[in-house]
N, C-alpha and C. Protein backbone atom coordinates (compact mmCIF):
# COMPACT_ATOMS: atom_id res chain seq x y z
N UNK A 1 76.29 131.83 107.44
CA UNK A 1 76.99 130.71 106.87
C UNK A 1 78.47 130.95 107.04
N UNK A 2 79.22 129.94 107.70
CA UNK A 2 80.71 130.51 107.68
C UNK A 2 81.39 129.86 106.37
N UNK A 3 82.41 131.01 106.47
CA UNK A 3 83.35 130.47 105.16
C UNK A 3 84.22 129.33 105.22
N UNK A 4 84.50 129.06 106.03
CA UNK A 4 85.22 127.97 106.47
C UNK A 4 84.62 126.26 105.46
N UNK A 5 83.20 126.66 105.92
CA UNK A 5 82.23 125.37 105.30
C UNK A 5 82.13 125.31 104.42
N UNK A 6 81.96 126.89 103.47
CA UNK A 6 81.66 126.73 101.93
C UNK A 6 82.64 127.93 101.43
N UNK A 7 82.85 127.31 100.04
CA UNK A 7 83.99 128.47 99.21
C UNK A 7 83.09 129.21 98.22
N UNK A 8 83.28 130.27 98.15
CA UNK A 8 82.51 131.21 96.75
C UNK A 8 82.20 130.69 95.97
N UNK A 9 83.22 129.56 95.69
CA UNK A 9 83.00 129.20 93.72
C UNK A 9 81.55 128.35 93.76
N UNK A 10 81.80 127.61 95.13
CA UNK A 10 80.65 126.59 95.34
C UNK A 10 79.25 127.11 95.22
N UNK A 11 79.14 128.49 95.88
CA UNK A 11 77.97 129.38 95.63
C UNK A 11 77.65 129.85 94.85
N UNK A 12 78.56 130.69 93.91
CA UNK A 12 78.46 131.09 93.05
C UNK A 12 78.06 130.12 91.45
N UNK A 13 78.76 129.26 91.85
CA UNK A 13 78.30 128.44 90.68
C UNK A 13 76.93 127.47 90.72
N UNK A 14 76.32 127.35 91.81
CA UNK A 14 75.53 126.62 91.83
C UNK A 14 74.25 127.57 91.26
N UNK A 15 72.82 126.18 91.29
CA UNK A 15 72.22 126.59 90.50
C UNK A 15 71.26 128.14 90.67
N UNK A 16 71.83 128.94 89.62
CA UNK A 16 71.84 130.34 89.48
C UNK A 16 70.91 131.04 88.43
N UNK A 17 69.50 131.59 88.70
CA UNK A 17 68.52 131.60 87.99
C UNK A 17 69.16 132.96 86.52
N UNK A 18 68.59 133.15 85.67
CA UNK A 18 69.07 133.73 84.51
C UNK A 18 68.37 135.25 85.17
N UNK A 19 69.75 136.08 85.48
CA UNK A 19 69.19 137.85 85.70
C UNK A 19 69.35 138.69 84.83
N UNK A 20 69.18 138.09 83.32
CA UNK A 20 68.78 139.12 82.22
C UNK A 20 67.65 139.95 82.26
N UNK A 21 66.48 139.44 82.84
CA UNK A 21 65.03 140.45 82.51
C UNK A 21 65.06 141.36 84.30
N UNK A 22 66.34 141.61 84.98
CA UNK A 22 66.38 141.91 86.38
C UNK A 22 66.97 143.15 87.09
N UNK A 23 66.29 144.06 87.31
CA UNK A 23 66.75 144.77 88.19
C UNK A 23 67.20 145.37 89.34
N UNK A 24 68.30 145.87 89.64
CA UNK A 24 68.91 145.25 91.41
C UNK A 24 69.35 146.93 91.54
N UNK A 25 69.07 146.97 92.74
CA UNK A 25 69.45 148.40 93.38
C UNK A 25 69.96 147.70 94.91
N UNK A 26 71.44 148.66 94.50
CA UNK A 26 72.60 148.49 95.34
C UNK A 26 72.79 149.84 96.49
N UNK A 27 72.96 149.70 97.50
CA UNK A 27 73.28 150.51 98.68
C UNK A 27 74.35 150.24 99.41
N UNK A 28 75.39 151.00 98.71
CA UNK A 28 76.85 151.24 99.78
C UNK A 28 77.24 151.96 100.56
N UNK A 29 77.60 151.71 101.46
CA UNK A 29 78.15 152.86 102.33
C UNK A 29 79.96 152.95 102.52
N UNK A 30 79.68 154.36 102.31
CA UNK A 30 80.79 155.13 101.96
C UNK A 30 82.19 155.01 102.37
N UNK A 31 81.60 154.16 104.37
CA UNK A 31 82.59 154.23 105.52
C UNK A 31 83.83 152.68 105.10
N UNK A 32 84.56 152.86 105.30
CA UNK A 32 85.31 151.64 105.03
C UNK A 32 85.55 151.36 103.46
N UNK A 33 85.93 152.53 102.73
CA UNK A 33 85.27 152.42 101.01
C UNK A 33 86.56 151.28 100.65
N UNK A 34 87.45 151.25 101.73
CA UNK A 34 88.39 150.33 100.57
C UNK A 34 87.83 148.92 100.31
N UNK A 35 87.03 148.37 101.57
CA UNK A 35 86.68 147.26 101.58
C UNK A 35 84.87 147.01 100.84
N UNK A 36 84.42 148.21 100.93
CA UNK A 36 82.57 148.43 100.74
C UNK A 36 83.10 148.55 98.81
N UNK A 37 83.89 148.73 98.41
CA UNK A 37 84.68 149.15 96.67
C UNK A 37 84.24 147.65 96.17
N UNK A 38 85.47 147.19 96.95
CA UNK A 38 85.89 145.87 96.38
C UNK A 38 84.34 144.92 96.50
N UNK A 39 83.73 144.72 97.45
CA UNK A 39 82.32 143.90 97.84
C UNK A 39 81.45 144.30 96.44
N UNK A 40 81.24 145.61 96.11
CA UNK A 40 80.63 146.02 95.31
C UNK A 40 81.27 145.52 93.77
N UNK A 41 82.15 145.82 93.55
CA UNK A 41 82.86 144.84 92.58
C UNK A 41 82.50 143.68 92.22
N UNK A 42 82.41 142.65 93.21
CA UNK A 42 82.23 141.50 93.76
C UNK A 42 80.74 141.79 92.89
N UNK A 43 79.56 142.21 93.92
CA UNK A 43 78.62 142.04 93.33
C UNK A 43 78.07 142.36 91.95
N UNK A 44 78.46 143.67 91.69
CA UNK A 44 78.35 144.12 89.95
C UNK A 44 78.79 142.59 89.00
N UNK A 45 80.12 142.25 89.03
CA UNK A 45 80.52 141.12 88.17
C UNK A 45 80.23 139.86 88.07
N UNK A 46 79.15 139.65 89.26
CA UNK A 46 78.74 138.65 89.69
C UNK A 46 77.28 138.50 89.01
N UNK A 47 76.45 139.62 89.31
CA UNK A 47 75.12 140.31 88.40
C UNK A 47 75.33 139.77 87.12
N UNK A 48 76.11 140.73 86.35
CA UNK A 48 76.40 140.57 85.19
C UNK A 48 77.13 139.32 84.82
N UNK A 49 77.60 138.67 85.15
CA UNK A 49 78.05 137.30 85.22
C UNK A 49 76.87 136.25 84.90
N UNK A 50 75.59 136.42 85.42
CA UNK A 50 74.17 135.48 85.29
C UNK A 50 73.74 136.20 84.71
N UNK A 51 73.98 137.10 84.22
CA UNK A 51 72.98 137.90 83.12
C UNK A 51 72.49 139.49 83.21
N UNK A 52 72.53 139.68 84.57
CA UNK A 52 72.84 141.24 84.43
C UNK A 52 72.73 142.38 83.65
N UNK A 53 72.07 143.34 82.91
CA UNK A 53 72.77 144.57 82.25
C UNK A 53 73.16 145.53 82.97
N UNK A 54 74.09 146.06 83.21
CA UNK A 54 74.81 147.32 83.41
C UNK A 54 73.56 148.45 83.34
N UNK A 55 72.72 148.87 82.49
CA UNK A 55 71.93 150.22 83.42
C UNK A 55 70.75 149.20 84.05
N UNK A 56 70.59 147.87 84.59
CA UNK A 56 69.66 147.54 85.27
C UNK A 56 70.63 147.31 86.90
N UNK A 57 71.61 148.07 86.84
CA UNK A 57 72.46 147.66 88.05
C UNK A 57 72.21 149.14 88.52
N UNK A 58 71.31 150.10 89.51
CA UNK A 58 71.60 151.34 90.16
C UNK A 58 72.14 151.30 91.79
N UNK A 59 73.11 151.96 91.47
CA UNK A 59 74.46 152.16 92.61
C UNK A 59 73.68 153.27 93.61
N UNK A 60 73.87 153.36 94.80
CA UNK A 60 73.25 155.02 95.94
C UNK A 60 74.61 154.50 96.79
N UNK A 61 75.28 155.70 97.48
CA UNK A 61 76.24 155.67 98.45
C UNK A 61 75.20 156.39 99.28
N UNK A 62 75.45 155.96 100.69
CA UNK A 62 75.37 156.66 101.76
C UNK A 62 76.57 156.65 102.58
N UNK A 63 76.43 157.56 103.63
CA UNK A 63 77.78 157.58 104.29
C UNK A 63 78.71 156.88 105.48
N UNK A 64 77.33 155.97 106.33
CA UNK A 64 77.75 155.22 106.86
C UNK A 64 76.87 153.86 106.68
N UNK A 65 77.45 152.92 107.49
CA UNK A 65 76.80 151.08 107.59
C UNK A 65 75.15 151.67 108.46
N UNK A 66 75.05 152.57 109.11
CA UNK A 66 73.87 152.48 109.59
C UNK A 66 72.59 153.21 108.81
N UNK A 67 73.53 154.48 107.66
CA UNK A 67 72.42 154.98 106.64
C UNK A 67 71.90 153.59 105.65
N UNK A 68 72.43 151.80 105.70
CA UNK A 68 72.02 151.39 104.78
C UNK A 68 70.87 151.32 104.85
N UNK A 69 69.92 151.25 106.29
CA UNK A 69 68.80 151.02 106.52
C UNK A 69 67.78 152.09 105.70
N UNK A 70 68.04 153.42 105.75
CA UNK A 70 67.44 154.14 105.00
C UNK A 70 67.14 154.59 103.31
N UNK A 71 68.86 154.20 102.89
CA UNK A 71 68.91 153.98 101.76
C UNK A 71 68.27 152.62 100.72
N UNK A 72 68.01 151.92 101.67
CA UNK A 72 67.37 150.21 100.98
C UNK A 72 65.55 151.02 101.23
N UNK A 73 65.36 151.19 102.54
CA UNK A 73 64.09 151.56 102.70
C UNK A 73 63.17 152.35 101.55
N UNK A 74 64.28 153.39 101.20
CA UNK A 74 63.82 154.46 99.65
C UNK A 74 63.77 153.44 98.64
N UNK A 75 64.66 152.76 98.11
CA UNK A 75 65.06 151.71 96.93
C UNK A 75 63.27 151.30 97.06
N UNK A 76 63.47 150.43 98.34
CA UNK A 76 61.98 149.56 98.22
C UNK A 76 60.48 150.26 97.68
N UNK A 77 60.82 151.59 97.74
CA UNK A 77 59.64 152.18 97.18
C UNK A 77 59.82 152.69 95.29
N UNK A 78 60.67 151.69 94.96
CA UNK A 78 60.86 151.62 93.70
C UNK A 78 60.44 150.95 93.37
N UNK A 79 59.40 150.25 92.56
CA UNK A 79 58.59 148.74 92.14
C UNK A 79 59.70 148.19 91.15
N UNK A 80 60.32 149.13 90.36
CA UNK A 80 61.14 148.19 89.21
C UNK A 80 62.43 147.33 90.01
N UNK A 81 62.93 147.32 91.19
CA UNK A 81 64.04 146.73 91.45
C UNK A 81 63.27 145.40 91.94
N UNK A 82 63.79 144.39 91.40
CA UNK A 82 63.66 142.91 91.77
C UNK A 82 64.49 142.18 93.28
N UNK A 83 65.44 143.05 93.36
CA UNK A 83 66.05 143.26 94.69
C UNK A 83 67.05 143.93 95.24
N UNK A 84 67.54 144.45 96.60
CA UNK A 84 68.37 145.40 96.79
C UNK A 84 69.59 144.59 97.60
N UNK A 85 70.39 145.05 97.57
CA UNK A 85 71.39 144.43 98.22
C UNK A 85 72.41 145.86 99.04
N UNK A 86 72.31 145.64 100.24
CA UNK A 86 73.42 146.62 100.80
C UNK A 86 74.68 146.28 101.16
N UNK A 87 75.29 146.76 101.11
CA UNK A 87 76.73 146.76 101.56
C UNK A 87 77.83 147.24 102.14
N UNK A 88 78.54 146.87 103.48
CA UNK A 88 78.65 147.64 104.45
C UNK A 88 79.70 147.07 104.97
N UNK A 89 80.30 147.52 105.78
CA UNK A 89 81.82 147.29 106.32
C UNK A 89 82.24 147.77 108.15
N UNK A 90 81.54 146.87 109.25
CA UNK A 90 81.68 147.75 110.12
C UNK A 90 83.31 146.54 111.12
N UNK A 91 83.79 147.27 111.41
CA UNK A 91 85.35 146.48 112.04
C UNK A 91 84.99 147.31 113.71
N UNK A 92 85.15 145.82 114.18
CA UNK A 92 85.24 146.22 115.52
C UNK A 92 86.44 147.47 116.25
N UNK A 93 86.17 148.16 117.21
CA UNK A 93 86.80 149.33 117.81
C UNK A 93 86.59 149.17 119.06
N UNK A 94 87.06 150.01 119.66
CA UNK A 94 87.23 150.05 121.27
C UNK A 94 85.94 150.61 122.06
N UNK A 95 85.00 150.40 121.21
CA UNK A 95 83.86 150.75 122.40
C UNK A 95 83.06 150.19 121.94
N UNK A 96 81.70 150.12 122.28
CA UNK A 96 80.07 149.36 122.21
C UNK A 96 79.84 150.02 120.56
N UNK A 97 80.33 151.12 120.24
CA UNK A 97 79.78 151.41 118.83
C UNK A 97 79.45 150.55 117.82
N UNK A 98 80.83 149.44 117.59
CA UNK A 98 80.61 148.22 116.83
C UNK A 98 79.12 147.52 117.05
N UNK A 99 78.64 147.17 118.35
CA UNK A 99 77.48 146.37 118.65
C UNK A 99 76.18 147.26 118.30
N UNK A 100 76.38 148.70 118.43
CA UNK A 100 74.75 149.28 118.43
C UNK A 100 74.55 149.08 116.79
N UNK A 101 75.66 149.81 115.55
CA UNK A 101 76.03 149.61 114.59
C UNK A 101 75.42 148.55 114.22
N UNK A 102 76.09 147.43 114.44
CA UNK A 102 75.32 145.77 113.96
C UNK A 102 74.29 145.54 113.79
N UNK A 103 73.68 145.75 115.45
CA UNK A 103 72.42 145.66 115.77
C UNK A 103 71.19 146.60 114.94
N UNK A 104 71.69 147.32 115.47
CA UNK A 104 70.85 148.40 114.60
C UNK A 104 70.53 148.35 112.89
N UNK A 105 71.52 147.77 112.41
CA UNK A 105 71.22 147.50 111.22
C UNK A 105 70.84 146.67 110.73
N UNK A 106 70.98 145.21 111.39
CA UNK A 106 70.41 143.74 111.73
C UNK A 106 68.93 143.98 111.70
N UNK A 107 68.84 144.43 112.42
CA UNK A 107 67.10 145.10 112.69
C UNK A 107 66.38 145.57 112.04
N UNK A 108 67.01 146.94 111.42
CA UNK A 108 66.27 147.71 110.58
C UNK A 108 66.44 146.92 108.53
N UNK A 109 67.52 145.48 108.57
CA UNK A 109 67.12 144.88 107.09
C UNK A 109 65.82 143.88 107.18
N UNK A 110 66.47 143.64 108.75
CA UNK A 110 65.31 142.17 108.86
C UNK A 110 63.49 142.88 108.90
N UNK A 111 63.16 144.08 109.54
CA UNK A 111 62.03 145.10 108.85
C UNK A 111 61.67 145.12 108.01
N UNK A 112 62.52 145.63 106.75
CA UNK A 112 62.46 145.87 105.51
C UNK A 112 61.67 144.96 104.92
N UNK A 113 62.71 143.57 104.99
CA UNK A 113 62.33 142.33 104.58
C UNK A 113 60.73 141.74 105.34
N UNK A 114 60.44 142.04 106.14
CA UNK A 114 59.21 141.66 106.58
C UNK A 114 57.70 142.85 105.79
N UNK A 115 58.27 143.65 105.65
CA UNK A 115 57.42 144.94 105.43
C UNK A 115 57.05 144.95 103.85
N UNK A 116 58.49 144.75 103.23
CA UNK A 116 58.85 145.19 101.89
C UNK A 116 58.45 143.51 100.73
N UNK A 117 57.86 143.83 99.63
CA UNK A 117 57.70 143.49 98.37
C UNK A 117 59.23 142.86 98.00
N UNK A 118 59.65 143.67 98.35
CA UNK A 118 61.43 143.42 97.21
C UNK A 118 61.90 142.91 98.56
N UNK A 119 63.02 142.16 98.30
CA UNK A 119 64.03 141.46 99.23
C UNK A 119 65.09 141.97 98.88
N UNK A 120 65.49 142.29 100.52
CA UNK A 120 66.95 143.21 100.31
C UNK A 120 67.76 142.57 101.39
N UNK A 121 68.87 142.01 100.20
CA UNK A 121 70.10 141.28 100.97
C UNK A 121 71.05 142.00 102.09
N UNK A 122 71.30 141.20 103.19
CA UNK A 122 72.21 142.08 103.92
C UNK A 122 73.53 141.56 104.14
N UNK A 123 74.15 142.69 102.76
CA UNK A 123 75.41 142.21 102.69
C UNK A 123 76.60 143.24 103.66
N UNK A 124 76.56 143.05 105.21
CA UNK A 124 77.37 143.63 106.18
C UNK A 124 78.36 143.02 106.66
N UNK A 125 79.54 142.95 106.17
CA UNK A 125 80.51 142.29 107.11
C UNK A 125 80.69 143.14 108.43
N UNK A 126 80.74 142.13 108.89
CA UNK A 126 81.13 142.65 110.71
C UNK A 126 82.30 141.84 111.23
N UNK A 127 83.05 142.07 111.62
CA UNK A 127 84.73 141.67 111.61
C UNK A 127 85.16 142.55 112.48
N UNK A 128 86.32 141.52 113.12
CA UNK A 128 86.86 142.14 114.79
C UNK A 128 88.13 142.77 113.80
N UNK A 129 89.13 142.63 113.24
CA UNK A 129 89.47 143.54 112.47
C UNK A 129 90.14 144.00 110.92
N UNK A 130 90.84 145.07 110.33
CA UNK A 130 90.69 144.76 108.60
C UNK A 130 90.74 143.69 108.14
N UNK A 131 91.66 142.93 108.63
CA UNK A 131 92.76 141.98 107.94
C UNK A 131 90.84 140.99 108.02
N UNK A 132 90.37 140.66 108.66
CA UNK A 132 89.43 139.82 108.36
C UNK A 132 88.59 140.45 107.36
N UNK A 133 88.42 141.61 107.14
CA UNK A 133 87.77 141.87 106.48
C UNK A 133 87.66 142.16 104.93
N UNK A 134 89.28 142.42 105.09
CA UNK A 134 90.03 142.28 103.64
C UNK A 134 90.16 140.66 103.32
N UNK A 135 90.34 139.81 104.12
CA UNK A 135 90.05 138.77 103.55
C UNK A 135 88.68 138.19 102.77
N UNK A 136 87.82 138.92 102.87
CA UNK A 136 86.32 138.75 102.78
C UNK A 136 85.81 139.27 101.44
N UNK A 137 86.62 140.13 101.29
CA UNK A 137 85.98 140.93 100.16
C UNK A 137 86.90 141.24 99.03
N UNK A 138 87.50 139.83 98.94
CA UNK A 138 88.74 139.92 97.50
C UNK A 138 90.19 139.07 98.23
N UNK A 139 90.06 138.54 99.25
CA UNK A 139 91.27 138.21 99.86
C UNK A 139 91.08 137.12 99.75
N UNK A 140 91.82 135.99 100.65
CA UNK A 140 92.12 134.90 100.73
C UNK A 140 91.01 134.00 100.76
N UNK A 141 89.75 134.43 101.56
CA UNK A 141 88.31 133.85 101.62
C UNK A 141 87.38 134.43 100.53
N UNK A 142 87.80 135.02 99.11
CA UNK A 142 87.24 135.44 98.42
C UNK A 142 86.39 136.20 98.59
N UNK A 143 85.26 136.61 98.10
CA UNK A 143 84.48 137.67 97.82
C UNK A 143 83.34 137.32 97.79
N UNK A 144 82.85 138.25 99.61
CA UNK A 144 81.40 138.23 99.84
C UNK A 144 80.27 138.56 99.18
N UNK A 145 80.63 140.02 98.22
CA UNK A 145 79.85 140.34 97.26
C UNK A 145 79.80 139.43 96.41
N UNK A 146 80.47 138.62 95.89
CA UNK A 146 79.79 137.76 94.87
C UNK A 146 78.62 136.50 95.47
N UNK A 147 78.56 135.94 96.93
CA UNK A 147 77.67 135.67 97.43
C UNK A 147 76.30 136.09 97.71
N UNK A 148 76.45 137.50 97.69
CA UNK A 148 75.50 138.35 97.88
C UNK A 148 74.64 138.35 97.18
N UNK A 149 75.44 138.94 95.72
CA UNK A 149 74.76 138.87 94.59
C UNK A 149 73.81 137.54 93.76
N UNK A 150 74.35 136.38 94.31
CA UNK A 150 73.61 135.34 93.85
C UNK A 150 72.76 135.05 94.58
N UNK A 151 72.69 135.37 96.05
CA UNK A 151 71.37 135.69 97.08
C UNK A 151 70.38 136.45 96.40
N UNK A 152 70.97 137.41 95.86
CA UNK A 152 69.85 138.76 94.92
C UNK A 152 68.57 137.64 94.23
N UNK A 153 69.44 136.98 93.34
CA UNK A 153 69.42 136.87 92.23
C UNK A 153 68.30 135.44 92.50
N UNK A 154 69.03 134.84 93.44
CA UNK A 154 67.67 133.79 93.90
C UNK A 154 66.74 134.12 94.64
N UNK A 155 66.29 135.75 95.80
CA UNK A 155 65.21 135.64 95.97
C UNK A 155 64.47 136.63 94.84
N UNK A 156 65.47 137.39 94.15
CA UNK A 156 64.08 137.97 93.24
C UNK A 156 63.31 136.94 92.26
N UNK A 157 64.22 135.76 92.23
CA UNK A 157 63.28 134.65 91.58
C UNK A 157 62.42 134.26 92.37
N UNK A 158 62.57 133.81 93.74
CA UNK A 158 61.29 133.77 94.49
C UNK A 158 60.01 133.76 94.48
């Protein structure tokens, strides 16, 4: 969905099922923490915003955008999470790394999601460089994590 078409508030406010009785397990990666911080932000306040409690929110860092695949994969063998959401930060660079990166992780959520009970959002910005990406996650195009999180939140109603 581009941002251009729709603004956060529009998402965020629309109709947003009650995530008081809900548990969400979150997977960040470590790489890019200034921007993977803020997303996470985004999503925590967003949780708790529809109803949320704070110890039904469990946080895992891994160290890069491509450990999210493994870290959601473990989550899913948790029955209590209603859904997982990862979060990841990869900025284009001067070689193919950006594309295997993507791909590779494109792949291994869209798996998950075919395989897995729980639905796990894939919250990866991929951006040619910061400045887009800082716009994304608290900047001028607001905050992807709070999109994310209301993705959570409507397929664990599902």
């Amino acid at each position: 969905m581009a941002t251009a078409l729709h603004t956060p508030s529009e998402l965020v406010n629309s109709q947003v099922p009650d995530a008081s009785n809900m548990c969400f397990g979150i997977v960040v990666s470590e790489w890019n923490d200034n921007i993977t911080g803020k997303l996470l932000e985004g999503v925590v306040k967003t949780l708790e915003k529809h109803g949320a409690m704070p110890e039904n929110i469990h946080i895992k860092r891994v160290p890069g955008s491509f450990e999210l695949i493994y870290g959601a994969h473990r989550m899913t063998h948790n029955e209590s999470y209603d859904a997982i959401i990862i979060l990841g930060s990869v900025i284009r660079g001067e070689t193919p790394h950006f594309d295997y990166i993507c791909q590779g992780v494109t792949a291994g959520i869209a798996q998950l999601n075919l395989r897995s009970e729980i639905p796990v959002i894939y919250g990866l910005l991929t951006t040619d460089n910061e400045q887009q990406a800082l716009d994304r996650c608290g900047g001028r195009l607001g905050n992807k994590g709070e999109e994310w999180a209301v993705d959570a939140i409507k397929m664990a109603k599902f």
